[in-house]
PDB file of N, CA and C in Angstrom:
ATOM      1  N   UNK A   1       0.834  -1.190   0.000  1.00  0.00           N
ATOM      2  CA  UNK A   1       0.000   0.000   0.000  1.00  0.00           C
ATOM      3  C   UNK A   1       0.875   1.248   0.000  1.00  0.00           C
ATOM      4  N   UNK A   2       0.138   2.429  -0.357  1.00  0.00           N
ATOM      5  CA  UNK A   2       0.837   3.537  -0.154  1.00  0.00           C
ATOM      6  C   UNK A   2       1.271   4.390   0.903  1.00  0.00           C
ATOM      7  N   UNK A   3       2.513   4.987   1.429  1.00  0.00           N
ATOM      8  CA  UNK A   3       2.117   5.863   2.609  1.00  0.00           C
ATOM      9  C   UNK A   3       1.011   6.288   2.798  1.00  0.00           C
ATOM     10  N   UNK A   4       0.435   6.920   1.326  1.00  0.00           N
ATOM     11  CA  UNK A   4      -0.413   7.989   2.185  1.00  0.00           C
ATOM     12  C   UNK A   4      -2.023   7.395   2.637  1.00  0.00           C
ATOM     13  N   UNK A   5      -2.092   6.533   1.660  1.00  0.00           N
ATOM     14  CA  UNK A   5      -3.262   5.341   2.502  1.00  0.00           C
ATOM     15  C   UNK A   5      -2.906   5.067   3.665  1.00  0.00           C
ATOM     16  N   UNK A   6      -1.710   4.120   3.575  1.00  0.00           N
ATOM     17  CA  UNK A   6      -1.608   3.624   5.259  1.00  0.00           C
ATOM     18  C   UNK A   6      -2.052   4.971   6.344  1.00  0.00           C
ATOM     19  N   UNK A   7      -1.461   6.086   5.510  1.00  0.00           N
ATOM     20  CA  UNK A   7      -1.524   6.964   6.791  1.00  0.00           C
ATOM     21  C   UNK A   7      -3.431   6.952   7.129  1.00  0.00           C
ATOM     22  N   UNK A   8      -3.610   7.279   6.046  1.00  0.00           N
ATOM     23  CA  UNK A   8      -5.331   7.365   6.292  1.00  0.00           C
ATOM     24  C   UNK A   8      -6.266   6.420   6.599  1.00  0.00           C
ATOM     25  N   UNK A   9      -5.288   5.438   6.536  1.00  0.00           N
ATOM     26  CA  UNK A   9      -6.391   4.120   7.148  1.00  0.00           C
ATOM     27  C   UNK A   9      -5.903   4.147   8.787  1.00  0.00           C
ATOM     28  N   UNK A  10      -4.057   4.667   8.994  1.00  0.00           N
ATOM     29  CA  UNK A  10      -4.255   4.816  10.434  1.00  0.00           C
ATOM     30  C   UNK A  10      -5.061   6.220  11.501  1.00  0.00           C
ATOM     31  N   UNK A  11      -5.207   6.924  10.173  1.00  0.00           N
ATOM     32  CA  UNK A  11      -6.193   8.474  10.931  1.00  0.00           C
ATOM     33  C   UNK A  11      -7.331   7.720  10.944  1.00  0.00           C
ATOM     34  N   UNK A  12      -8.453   6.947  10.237  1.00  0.00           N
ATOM     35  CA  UNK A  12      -9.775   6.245  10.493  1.00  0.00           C
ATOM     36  C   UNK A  12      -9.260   5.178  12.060  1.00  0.00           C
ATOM     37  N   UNK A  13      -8.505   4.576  11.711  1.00  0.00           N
ATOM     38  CA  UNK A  13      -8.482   3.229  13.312  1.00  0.00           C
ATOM     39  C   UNK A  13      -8.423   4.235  14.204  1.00  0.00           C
ATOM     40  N   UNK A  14      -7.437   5.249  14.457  1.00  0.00           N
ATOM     41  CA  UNK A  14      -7.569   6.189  15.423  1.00  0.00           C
ATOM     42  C   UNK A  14      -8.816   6.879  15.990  1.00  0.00           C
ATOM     43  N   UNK A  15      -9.492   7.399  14.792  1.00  0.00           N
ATOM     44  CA  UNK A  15     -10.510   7.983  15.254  1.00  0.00           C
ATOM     45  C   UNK A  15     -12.064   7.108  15.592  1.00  0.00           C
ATOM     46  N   UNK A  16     -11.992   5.817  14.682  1.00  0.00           N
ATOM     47  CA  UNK A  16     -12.432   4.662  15.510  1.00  0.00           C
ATOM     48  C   UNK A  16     -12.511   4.337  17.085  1.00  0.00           C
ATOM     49  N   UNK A  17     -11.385   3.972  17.535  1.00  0.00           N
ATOM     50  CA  UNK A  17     -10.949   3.866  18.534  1.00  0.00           C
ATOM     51  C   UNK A  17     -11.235   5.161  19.560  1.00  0.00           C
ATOM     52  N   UNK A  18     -11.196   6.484  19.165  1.00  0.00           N
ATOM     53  CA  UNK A  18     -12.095   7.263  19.881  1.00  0.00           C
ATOM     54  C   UNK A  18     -13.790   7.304  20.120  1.00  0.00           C
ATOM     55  N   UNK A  19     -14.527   7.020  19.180  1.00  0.00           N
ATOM     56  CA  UNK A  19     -15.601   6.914  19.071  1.00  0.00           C
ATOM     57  C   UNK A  19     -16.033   6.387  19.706  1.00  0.00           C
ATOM     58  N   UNK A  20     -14.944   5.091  20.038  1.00  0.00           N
ATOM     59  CA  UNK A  20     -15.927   3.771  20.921  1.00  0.00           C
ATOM     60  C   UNK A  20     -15.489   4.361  22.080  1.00  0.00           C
ATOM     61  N   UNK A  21     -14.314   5.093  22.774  1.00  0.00           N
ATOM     62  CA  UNK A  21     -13.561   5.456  23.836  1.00  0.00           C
ATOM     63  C   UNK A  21     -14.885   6.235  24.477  1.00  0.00           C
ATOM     64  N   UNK A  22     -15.410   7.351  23.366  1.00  0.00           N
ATOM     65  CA  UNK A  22     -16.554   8.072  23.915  1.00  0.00           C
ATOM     66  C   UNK A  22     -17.987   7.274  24.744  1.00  0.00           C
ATOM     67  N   UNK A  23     -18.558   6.594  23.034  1.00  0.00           N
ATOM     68  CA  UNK A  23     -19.343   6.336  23.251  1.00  0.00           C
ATOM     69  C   UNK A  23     -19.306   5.455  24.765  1.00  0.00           C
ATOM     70  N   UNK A  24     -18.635   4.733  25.075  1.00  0.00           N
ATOM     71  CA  UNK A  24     -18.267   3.931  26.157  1.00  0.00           C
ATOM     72  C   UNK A  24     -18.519   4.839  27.509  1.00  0.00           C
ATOM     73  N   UNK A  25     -17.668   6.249  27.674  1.00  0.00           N
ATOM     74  CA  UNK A  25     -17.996   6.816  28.563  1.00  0.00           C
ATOM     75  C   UNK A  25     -19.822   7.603  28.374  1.00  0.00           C
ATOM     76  N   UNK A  26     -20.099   7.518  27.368  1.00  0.00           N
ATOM     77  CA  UNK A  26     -21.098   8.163  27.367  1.00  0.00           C
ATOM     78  C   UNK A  26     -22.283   7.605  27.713  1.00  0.00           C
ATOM     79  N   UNK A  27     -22.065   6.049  27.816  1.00  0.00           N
ATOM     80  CA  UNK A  27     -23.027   4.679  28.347  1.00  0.00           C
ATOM     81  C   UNK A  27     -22.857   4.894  29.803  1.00  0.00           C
ATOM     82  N   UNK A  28     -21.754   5.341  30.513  1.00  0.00           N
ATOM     83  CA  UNK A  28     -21.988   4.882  31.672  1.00  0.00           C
ATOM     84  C   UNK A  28     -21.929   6.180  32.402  1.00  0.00           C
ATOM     85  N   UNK A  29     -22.184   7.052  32.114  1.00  0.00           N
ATOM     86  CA  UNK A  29     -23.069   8.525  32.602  1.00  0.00           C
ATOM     87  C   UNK A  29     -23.934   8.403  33.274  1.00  0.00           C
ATOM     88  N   UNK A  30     -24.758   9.386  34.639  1.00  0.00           N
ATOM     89  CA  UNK A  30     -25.713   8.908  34.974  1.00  0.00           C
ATOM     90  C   UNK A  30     -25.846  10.390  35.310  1.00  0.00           C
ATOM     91  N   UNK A  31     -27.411  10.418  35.158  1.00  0.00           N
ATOM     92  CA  UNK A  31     -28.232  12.101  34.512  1.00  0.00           C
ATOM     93  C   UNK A  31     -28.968  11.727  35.930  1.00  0.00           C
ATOM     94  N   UNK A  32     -29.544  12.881  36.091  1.00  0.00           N
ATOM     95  CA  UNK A  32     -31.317  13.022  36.792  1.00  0.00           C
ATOM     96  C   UNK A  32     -31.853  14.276  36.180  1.00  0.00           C
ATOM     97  N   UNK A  33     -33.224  13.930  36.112  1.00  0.00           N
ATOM     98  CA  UNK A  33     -33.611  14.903  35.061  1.00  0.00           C
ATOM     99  C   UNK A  33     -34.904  15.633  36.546  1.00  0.00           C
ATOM    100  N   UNK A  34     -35.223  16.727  36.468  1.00  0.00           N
ATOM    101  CA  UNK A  34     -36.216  17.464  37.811  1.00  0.00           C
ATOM    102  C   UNK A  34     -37.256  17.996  37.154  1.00  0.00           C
ATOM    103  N   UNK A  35     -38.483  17.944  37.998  1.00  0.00           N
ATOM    104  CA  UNK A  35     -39.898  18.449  37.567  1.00  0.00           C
ATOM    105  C   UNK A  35     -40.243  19.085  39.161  1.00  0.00           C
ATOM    106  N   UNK A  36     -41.180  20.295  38.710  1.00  0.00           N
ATOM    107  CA  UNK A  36     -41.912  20.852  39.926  1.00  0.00           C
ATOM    108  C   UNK A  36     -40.593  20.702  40.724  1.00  0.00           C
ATOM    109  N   UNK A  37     -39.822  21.472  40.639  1.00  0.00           N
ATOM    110  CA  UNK A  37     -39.193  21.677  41.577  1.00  0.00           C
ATOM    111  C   UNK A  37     -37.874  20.869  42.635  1.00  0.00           C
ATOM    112  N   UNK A  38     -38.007  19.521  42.198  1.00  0.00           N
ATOM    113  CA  UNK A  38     -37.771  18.045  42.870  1.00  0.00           C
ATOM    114  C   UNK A  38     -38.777  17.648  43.962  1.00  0.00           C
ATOM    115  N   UNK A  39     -39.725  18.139  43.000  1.00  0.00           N
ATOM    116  CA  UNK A  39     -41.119  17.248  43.197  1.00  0.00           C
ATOM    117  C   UNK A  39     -41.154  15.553  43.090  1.00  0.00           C
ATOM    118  N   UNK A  40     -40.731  15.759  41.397  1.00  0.00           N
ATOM    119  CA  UNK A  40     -40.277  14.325  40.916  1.00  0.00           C
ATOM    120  C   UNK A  40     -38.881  14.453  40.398  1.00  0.00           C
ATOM    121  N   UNK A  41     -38.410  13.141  40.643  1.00  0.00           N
ATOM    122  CA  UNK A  41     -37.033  12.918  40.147  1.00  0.00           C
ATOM    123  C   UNK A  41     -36.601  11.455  39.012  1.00  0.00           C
ATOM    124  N   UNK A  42     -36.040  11.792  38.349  1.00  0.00           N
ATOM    125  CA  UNK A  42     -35.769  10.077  37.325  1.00  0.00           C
ATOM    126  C   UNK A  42     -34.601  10.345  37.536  1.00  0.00           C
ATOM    127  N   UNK A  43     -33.988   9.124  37.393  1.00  0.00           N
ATOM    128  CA  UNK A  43     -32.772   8.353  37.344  1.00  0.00           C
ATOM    129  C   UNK A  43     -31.814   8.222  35.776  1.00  0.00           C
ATOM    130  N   UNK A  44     -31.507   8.455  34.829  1.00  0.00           N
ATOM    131  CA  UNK A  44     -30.825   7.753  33.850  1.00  0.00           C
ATOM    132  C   UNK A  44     -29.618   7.516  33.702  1.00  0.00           C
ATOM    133  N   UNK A  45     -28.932   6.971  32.640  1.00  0.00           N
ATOM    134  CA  UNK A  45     -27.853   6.338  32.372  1.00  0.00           C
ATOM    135  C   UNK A  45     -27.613   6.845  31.205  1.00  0.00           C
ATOM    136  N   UNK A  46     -26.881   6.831  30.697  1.00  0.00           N
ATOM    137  CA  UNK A  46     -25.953   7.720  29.262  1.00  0.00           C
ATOM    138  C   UNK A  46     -26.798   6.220  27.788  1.00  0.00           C
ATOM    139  N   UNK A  47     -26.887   5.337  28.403  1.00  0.00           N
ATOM    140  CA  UNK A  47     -27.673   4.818  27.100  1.00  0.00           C
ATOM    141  C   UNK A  47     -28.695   5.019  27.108  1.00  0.00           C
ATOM    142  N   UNK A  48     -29.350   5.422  27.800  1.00  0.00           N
ATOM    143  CA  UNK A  48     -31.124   6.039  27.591  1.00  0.00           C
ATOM    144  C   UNK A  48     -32.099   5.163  28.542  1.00  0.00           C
ATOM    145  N   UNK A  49     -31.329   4.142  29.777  1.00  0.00           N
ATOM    146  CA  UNK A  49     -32.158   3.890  30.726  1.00  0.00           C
ATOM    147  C   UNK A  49     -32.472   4.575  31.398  1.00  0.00           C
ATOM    148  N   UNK A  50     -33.638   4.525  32.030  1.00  0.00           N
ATOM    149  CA  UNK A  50     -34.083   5.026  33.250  1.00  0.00           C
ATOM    150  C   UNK A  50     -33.993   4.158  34.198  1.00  0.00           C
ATOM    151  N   UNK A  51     -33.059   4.488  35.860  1.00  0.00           N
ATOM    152  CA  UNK A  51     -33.241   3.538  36.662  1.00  0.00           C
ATOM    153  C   UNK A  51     -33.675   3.890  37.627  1.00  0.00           C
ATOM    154  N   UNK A  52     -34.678   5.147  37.730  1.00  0.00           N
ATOM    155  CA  UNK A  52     -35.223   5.266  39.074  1.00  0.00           C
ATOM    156  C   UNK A  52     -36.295   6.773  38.835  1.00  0.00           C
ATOM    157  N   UNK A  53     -37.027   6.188  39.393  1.00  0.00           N
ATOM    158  CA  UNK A  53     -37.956   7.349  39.744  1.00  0.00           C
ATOM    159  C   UNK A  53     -38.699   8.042  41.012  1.00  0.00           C
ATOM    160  N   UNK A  54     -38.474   9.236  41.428  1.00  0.00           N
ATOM    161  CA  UNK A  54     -38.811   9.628  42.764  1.00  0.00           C
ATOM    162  C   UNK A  54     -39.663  10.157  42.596  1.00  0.00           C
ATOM    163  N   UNK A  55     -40.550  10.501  43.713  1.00  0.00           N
ATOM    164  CA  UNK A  55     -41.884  11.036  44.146  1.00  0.00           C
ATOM    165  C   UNK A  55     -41.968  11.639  45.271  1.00  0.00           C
ATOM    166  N   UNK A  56     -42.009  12.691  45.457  1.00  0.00           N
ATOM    167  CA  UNK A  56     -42.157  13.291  46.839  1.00  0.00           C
ATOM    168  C   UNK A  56     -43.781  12.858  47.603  1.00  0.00           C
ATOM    169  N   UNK A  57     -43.654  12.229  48.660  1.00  0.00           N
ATOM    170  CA  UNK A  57     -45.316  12.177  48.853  1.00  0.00           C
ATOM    171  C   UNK A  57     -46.137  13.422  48.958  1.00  0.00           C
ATOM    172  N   UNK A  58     -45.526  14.139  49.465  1.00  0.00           N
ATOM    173  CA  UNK A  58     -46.672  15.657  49.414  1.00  0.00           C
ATOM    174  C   UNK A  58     -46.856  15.928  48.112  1.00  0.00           C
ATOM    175  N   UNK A  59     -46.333  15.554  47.055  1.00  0.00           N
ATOM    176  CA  UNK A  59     -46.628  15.798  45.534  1.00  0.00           C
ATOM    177  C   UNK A  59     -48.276  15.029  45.629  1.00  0.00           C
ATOM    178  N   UNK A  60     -48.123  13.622  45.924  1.00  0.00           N
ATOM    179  CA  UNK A  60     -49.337  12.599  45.837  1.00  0.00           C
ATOM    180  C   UNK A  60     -50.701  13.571  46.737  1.00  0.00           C
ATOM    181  N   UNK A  61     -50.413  14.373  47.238  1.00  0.00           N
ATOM    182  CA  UNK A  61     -51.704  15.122  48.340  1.00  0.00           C
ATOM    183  C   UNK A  61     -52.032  16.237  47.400  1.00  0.00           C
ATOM    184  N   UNK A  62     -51.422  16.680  46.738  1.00  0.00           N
ATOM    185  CA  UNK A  62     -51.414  18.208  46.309  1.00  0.00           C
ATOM    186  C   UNK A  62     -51.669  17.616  44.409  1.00  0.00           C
ATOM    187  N   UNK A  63     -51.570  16.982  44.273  1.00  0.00           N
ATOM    188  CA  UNK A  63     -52.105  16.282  42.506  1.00  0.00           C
ATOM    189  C   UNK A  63     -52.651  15.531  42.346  1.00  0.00           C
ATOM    190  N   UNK A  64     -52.976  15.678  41.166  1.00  0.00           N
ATOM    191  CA  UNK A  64     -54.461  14.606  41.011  1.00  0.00           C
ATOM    192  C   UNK A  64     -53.241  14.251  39.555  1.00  0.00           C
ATOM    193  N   UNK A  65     -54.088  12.716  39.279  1.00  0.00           N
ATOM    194  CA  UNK A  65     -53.280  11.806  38.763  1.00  0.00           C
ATOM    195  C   UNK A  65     -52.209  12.721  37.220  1.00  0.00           C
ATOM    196  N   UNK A  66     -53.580  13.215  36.548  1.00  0.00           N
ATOM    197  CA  UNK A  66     -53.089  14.053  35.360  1.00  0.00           C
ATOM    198  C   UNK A  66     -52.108  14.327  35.752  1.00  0.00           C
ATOM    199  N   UNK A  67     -51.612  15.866  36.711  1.00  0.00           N
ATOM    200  CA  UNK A  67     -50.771  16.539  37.035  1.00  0.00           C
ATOM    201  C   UNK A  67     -49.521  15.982  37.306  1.00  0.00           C
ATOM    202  N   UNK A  68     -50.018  15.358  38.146  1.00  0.00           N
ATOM    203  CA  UNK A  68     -48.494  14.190  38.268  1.00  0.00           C
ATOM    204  C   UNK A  68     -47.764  13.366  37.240  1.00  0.00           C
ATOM    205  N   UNK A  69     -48.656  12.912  36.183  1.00  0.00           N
ATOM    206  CA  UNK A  69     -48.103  11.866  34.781  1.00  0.00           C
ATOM    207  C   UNK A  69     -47.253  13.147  34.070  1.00  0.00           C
ATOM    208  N   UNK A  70     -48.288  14.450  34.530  1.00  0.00           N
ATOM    209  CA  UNK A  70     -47.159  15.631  33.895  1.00  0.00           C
ATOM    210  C   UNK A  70     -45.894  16.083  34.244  1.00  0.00           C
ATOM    211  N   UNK A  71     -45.652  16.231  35.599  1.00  0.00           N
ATOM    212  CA  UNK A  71     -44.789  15.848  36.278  1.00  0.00           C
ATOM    213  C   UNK A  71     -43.558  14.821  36.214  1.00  0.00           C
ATOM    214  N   UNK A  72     -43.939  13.615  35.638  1.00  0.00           N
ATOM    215  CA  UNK A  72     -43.199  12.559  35.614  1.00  0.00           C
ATOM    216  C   UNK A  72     -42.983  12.742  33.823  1.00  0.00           C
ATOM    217  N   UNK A  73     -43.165  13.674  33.061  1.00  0.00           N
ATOM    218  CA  UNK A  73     -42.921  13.075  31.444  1.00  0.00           C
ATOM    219  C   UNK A  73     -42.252  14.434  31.490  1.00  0.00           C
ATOM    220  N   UNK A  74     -42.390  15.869  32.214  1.00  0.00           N
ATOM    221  CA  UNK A  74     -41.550  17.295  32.696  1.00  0.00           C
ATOM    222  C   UNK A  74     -39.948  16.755  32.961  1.00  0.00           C
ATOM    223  N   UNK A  75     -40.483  15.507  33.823  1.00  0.00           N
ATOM    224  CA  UNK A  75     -38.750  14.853  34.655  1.00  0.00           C
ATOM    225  C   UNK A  75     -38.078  14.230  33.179  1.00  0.00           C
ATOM    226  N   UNK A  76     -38.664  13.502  32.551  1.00  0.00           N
ATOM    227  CA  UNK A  76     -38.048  12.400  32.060  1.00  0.00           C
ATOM    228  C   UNK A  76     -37.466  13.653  30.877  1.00  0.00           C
ATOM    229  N   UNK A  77     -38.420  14.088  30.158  1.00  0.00           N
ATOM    230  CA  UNK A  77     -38.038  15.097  29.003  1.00  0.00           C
ATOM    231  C   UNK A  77     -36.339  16.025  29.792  1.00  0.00           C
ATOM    232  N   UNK A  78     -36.710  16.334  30.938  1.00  0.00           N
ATOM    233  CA  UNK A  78     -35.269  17.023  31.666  1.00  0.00           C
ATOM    234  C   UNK A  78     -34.158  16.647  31.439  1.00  0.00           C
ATOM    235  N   UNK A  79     -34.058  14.805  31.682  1.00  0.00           N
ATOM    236  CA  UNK A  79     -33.069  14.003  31.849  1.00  0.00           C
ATOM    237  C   UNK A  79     -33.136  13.979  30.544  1.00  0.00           C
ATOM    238  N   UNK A  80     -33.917  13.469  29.640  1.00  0.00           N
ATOM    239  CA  UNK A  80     -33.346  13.013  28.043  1.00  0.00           C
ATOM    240  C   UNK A  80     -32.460  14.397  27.609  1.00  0.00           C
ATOM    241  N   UNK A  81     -33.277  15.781  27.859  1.00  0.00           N
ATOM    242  CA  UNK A  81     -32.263  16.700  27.593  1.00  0.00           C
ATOM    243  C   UNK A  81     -30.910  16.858  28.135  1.00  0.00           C
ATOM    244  N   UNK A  82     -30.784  16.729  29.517  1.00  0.00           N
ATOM    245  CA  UNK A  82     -29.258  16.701  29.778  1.00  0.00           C
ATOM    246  C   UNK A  82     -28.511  15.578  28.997  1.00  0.00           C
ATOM    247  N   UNK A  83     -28.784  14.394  28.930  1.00  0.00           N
ATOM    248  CA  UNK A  83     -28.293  13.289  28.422  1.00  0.00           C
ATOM    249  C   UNK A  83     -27.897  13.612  27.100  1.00  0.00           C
ATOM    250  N   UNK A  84     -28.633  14.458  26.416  1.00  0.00           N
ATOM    251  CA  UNK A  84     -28.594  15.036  24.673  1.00  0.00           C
ATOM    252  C   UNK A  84     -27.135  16.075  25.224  1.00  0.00           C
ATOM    253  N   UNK A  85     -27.033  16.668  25.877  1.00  0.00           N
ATOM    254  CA  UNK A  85     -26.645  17.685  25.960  1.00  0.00           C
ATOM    255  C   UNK A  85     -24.517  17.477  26.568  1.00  0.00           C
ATOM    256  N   UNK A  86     -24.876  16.516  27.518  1.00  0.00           N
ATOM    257  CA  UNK A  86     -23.700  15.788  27.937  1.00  0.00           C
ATOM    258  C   UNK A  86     -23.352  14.571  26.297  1.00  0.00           C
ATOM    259  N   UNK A  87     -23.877  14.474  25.953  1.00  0.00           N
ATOM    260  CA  UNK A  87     -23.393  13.672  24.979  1.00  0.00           C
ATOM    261  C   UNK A  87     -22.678  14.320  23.401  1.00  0.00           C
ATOM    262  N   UNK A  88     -23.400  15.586  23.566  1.00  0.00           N
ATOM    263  CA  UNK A  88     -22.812  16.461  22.527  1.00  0.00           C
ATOM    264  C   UNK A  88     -21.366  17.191  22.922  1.00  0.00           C
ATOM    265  N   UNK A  89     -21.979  17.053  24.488  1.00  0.00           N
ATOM    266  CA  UNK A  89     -20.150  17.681  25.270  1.00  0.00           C
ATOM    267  C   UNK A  89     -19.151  16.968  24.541  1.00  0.00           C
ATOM    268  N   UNK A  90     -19.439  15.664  24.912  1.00  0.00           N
ATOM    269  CA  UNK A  90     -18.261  14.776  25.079  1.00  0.00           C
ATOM    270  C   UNK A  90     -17.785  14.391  23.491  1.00  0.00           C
ATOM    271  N   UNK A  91     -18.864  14.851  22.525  1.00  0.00           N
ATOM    272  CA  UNK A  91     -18.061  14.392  21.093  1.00  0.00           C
ATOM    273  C   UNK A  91     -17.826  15.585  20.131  1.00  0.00           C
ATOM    274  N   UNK A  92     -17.852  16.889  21.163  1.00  0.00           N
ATOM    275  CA  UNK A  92     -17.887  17.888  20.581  1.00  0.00           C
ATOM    276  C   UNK A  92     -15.759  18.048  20.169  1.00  0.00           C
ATOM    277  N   UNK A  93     -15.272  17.555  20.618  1.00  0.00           N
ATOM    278  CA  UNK A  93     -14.116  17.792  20.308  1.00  0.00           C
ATOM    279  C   UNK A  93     -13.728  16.814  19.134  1.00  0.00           C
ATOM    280  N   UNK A  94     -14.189  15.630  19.004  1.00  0.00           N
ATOM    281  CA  UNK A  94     -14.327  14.962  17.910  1.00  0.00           C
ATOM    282  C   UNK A  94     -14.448  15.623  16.714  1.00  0.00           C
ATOM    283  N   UNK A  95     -16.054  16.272  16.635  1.00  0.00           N
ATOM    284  CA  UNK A  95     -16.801  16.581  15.751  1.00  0.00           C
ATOM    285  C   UNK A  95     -16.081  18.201  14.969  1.00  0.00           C
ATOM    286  N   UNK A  96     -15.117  18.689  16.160  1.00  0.00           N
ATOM    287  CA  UNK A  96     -14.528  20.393  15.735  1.00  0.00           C
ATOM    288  C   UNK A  96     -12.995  19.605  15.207  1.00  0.00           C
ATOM    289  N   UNK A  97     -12.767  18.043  15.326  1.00  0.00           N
ATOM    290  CA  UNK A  97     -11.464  18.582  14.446  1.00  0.00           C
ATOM    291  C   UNK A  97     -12.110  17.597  12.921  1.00  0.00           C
ATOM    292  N   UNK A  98     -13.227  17.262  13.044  1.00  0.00           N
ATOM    293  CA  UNK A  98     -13.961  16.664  11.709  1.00  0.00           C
ATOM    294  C   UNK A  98     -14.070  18.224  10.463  1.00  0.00           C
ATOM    295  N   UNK A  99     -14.534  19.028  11.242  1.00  0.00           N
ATOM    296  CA  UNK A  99     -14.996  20.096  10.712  1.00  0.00           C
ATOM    297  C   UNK A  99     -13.939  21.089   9.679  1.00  0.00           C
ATOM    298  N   UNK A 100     -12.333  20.779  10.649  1.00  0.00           N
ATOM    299  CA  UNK A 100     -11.497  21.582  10.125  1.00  0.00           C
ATOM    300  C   UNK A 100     -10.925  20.911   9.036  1.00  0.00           C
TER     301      UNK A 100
END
């Protein structure tokens, strides 16, 4: 092969090898996303689980079911946004030397 292939097939393994470096840290992240206040709370993980969900009981006295499902989709939408948001962090240095 040629230098300048080899070279460019070793700039792709490299930047391979980052991708997964990221994505890897970006799996094992863990978000909480807040509604009403930390009324309600969710749990997630950088792959898009949710592992927990909180409830304040004085939330359960003061809402009626609606309010609360609103509450709990306010939380989750929170966390998916940080999770969007930490994930663009982390490949944003990737993506600015793609650009140049």
């Amino acid at each position: 092969m040629e230098p300048a292939i080899e070279d460019l097939l070793a700039q792709v393994r490299e930047q391979q090898q980052r991708i997964e470096e990221i994505q890897r840290s970006v799996a094992t992240m863990e978000l909480t996303g807040y509604a009403g206040n930390g009324d309600v709370t969710v749990k997630l993980r950088g792959d898009g689980r949710f592992t927990e969900v909180t409830i304040d009981p004085q939330v359960l006295r003061r809402y009626d079911a609606h309010t609360l499902g609103q509450l709990v989709l306010e939380a989750v939408n929170d966390g998916l946004a940080k999770l969007a948001a930490a994930s663009e962090a982390r490949y944003a240095p990737l993506l600015g030397e793609a650009q140049q």
